[in-house]
N, C-alpha and C. Protein backbone atom coordinates (compact mmCIF):
# COMPACT_ATOMS: atom_id res chain seq x y z
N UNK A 1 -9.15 -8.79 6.95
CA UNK A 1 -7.76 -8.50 6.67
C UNK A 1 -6.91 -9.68 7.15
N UNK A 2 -6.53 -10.09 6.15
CA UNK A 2 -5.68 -11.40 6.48
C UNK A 2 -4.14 -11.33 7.51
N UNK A 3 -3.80 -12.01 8.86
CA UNK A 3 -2.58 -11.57 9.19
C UNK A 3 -1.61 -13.06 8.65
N UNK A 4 -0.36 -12.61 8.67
CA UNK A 4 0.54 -13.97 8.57
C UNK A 4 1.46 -13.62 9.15
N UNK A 5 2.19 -14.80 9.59
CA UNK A 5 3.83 -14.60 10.53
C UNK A 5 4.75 -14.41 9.24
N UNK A 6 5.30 -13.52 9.78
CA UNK A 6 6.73 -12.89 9.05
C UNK A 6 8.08 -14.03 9.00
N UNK A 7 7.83 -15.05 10.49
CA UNK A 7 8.81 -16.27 9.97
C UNK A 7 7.56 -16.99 10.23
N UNK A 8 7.60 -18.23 8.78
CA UNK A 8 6.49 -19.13 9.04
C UNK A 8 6.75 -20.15 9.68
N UNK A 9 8.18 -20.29 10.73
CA UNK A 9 8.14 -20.98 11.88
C UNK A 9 7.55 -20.74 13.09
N UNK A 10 6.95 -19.45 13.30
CA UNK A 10 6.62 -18.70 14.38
C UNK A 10 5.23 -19.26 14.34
N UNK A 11 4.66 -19.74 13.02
CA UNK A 11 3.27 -20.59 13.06
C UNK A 11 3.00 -21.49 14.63
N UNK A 12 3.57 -22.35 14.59
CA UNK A 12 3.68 -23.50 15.41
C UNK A 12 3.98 -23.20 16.79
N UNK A 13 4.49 -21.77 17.34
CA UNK A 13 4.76 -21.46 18.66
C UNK A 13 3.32 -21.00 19.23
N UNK A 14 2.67 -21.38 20.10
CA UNK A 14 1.57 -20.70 20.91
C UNK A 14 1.96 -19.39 21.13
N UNK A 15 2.74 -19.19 21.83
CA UNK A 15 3.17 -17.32 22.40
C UNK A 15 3.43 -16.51 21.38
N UNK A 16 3.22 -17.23 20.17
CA UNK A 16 3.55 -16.45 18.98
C UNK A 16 2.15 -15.61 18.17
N UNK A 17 1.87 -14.11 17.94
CA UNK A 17 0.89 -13.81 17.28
C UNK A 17 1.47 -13.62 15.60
N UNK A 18 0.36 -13.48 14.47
CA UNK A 18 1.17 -12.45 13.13
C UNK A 18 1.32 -11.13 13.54
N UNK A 19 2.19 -11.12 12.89
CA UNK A 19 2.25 -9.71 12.38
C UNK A 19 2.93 -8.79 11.54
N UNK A 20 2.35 -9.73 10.71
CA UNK A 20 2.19 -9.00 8.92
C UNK A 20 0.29 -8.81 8.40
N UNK A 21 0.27 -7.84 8.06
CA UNK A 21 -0.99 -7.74 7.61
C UNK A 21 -0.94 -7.44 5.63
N UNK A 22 -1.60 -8.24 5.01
CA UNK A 22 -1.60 -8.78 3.69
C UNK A 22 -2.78 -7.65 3.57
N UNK A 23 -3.02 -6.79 2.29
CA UNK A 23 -3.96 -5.79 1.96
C UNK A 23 -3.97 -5.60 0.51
N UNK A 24 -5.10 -5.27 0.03
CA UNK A 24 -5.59 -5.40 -1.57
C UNK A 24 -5.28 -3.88 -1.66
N UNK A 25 -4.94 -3.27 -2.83
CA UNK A 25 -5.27 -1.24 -2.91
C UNK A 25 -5.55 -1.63 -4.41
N UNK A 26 -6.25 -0.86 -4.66
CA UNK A 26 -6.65 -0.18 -5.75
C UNK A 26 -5.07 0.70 -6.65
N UNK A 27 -5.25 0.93 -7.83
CA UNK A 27 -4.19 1.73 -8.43
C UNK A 27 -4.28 3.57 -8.22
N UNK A 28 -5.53 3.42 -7.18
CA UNK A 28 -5.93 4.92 -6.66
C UNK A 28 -5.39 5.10 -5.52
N UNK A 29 -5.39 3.87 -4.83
CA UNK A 29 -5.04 4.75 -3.09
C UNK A 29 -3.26 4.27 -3.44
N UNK A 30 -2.79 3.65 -4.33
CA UNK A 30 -1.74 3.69 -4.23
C UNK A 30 -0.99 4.68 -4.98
N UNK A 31 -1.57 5.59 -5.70
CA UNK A 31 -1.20 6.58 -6.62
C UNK A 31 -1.35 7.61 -5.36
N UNK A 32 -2.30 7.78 -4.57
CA UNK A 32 -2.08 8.81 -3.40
C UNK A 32 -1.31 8.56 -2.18
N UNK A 33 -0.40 7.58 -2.48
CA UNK A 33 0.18 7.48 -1.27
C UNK A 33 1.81 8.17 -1.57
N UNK A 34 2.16 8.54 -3.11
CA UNK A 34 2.74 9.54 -3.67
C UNK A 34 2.99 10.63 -3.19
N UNK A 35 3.33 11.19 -2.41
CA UNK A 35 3.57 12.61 -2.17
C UNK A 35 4.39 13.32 -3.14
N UNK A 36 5.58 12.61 -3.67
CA UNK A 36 6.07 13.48 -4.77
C UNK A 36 5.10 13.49 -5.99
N UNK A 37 4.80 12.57 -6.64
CA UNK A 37 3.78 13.45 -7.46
C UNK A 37 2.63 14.31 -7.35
N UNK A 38 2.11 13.75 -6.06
CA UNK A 38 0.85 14.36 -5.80
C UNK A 38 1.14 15.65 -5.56
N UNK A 39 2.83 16.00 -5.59
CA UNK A 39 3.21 17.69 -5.03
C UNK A 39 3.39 18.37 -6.50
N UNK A 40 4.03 17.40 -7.67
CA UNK A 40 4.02 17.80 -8.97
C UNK A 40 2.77 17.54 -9.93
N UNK A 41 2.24 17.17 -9.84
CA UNK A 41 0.56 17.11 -10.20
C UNK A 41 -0.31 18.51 -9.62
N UNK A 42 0.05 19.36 -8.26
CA UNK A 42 -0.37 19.78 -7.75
C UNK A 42 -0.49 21.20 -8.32
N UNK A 43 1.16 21.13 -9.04
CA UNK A 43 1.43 22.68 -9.69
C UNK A 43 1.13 22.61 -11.00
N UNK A 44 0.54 21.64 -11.47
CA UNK A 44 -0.52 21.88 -12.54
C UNK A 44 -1.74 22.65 -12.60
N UNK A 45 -2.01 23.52 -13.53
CA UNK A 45 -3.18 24.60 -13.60
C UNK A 45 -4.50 23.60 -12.91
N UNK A 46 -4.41 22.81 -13.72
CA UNK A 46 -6.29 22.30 -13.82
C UNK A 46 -6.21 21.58 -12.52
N UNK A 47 -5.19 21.23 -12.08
CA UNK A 47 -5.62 20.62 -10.81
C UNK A 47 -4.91 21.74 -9.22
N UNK A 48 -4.99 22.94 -9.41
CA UNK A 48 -4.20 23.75 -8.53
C UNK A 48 -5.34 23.58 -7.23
N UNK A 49 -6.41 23.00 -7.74
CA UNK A 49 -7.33 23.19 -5.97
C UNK A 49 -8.02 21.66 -5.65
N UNK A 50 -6.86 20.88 -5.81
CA UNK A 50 -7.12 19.24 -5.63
C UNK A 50 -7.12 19.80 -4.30
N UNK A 51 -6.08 20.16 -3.39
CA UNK A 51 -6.46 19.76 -2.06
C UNK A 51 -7.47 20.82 -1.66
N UNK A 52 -8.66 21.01 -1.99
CA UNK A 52 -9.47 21.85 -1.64
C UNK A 52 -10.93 21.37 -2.36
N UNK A 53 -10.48 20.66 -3.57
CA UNK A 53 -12.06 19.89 -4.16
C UNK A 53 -11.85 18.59 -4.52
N UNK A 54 -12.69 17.73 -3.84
CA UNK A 54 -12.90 16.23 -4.44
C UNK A 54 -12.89 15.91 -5.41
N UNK A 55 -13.73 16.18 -6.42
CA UNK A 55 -13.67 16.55 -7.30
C UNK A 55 -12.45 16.45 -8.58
N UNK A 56 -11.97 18.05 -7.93
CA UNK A 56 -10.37 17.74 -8.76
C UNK A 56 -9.14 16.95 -8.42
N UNK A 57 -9.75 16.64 -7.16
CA UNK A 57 -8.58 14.85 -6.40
C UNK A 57 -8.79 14.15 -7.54
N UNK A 58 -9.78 13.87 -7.23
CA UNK A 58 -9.88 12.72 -7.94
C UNK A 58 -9.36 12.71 -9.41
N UNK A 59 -9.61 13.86 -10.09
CA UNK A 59 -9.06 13.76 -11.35
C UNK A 59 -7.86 13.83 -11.19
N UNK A 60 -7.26 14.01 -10.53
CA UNK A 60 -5.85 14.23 -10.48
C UNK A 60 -5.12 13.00 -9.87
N UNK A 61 -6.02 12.50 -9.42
CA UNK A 61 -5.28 10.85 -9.17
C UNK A 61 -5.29 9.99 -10.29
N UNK A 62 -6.33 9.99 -11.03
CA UNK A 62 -6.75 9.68 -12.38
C UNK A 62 -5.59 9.42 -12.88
N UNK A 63 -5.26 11.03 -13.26
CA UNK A 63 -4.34 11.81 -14.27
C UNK A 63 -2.43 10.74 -13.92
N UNK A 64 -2.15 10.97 -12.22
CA UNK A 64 -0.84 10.35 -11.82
C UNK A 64 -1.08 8.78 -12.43
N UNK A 65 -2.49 7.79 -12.07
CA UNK A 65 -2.58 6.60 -12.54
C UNK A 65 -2.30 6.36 -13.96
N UNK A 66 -3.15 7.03 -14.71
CA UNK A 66 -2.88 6.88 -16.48
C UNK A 66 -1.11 7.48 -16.50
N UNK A 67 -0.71 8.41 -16.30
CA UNK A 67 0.54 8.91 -16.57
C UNK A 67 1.47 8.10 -16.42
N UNK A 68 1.39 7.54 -14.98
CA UNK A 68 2.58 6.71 -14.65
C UNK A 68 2.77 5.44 -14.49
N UNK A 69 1.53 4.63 -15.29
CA UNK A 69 0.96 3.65 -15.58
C UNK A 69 0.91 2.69 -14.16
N UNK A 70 0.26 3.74 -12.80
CA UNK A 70 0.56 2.57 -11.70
C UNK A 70 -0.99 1.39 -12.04
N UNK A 71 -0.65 0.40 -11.57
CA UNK A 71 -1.30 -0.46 -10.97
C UNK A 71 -1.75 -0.79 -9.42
N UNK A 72 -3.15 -1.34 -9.50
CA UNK A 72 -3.39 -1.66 -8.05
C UNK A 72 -2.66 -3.23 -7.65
N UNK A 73 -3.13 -3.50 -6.47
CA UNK A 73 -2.17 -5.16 -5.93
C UNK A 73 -2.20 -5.33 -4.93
N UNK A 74 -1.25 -6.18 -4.38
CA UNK A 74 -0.94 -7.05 -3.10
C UNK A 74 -0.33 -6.16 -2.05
N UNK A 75 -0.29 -5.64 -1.33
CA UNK A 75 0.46 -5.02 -0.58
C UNK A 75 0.80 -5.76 1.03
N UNK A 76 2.27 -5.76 2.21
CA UNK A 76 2.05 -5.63 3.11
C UNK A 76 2.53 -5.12 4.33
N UNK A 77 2.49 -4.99 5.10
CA UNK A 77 3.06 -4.10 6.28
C UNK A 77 3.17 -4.51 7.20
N UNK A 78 3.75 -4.32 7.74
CA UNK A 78 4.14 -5.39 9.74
C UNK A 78 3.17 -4.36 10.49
N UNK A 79 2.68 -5.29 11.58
CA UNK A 79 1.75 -4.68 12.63
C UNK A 79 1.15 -6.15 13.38
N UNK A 80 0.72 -6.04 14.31
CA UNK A 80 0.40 -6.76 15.37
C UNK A 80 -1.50 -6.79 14.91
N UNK A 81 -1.95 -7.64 15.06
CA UNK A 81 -3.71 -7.48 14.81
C UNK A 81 -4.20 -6.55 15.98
N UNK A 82 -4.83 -5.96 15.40
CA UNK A 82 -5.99 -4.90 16.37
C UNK A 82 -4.64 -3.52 16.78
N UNK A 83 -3.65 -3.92 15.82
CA UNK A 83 -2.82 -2.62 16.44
C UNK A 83 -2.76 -1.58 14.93
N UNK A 84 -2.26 -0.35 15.04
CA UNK A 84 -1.92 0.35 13.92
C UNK A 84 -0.66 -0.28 13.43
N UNK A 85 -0.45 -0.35 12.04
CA UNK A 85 1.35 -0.50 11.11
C UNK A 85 2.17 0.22 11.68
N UNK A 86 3.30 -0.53 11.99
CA UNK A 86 4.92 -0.57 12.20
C UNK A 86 5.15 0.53 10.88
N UNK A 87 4.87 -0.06 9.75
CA UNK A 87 5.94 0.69 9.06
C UNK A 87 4.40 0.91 7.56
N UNK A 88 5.43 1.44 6.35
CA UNK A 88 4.04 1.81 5.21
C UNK A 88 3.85 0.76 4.36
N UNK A 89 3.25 0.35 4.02
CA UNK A 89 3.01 -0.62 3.31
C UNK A 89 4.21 -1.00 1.84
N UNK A 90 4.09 -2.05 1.77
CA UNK A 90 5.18 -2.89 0.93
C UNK A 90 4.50 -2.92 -0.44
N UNK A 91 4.78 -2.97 -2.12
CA UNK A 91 3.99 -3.25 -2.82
C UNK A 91 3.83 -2.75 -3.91
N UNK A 92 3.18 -2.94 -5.18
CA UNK A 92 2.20 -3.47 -4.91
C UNK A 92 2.65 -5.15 -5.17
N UNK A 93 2.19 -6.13 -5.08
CA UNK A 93 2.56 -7.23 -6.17
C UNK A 93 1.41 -7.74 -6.69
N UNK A 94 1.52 -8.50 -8.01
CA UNK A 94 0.19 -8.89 -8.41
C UNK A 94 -0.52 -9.62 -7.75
N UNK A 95 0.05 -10.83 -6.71
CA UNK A 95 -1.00 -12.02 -5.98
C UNK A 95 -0.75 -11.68 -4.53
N UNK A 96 -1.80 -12.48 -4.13
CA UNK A 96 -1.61 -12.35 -2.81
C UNK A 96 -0.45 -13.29 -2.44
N UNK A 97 -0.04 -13.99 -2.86
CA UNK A 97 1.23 -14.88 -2.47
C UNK A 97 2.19 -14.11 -2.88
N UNK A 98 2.51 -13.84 -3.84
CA UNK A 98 3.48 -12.62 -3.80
C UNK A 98 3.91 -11.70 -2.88
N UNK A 99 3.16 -11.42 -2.46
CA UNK A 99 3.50 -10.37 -1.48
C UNK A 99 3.62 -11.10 0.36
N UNK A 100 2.80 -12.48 0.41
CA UNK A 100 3.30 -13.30 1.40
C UNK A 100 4.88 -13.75 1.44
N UNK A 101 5.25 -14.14 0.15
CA UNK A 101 6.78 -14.73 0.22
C UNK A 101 7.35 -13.32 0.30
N UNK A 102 7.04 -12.20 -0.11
CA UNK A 102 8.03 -10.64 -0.42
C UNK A 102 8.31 -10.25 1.54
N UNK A 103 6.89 -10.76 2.05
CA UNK A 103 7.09 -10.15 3.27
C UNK A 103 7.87 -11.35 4.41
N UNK A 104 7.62 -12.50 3.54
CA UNK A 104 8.64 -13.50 4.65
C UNK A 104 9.94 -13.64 4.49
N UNK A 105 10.20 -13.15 3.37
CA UNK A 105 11.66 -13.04 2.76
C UNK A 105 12.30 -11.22 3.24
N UNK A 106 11.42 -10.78 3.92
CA UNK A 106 12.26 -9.45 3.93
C UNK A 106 13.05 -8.98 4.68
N UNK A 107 13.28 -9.78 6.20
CA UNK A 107 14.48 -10.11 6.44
C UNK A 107 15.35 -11.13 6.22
N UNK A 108 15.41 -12.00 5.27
CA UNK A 108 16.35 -12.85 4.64
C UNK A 108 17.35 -11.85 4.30
C-alpha cells in the first residue's frame, strides 16, 4: 500500500511521516461502500436476504454496479502508516496519479 505526503514539501523534512494512503477498489467494494443503495436494493424482493446470504450480496452488488454504472479506481484517505484511516476514502479516479494530485490538492 503505497503512502504519500499530503504536502509534497513535507517530503524533504526528516520528522516528517505520509499520511495519505493511495488504494486500488474494485467497482464491487466501492458499490458496497453505498449504504443508500445498498438500503434501496435491499427492499427489493430477490434480494430481501442479501444481508443474510452471500450469495444474494453478491448479486445484489452486481445488480447496484450494472445499474448505476459504478466503476472501480484510484482511491485515497489520510492515515498515518501502520495506523487505521482518519477519514473514508476519496474516489474513485481512474490513475493512480489522479488521485495523488486529488489528495495533495485537497486542502488547497
Amino acid at each position: 500500500m503505497p503512502y504519500i505526503y499530503s504536502n509534497p514539501q513535507d517530503e524533504s523534512n526528516p520528522h516528517k511521516i505520509p499520511d495519505v494512503q493511495i488504494l486500488e477498489f474494485s467497482a464491487a467494494e466501492i458499490a458496497a461502500w453505498d449504504d443508500d443503495a445498498i438500503h434501496e436494493f435491499m427492499k427489493r424482493h430477490e434480494f430481501r436476504m442479501a444481508n443474510m446470504n452471500s450469495r444474494a450480496r453478491e448479486k445484489m452488488i452486481e445488480a447496484i454496479v450494472e445499474e448505476n454504472g459504478i466503476k472501480g479506481g484510484w482511491c485515497f484517505q489520510f492515515c498515518f502508516p501502520g495506523c487505521l484511516p482518519e477519514s473514508s476514502p476519496f474516489g474513485p479516479y481512474d490513475t493512480y496519479q489522479e488521485a495523488v494530485e486529488a489528495a495533495q490538492s485537497f486542502n488547497d
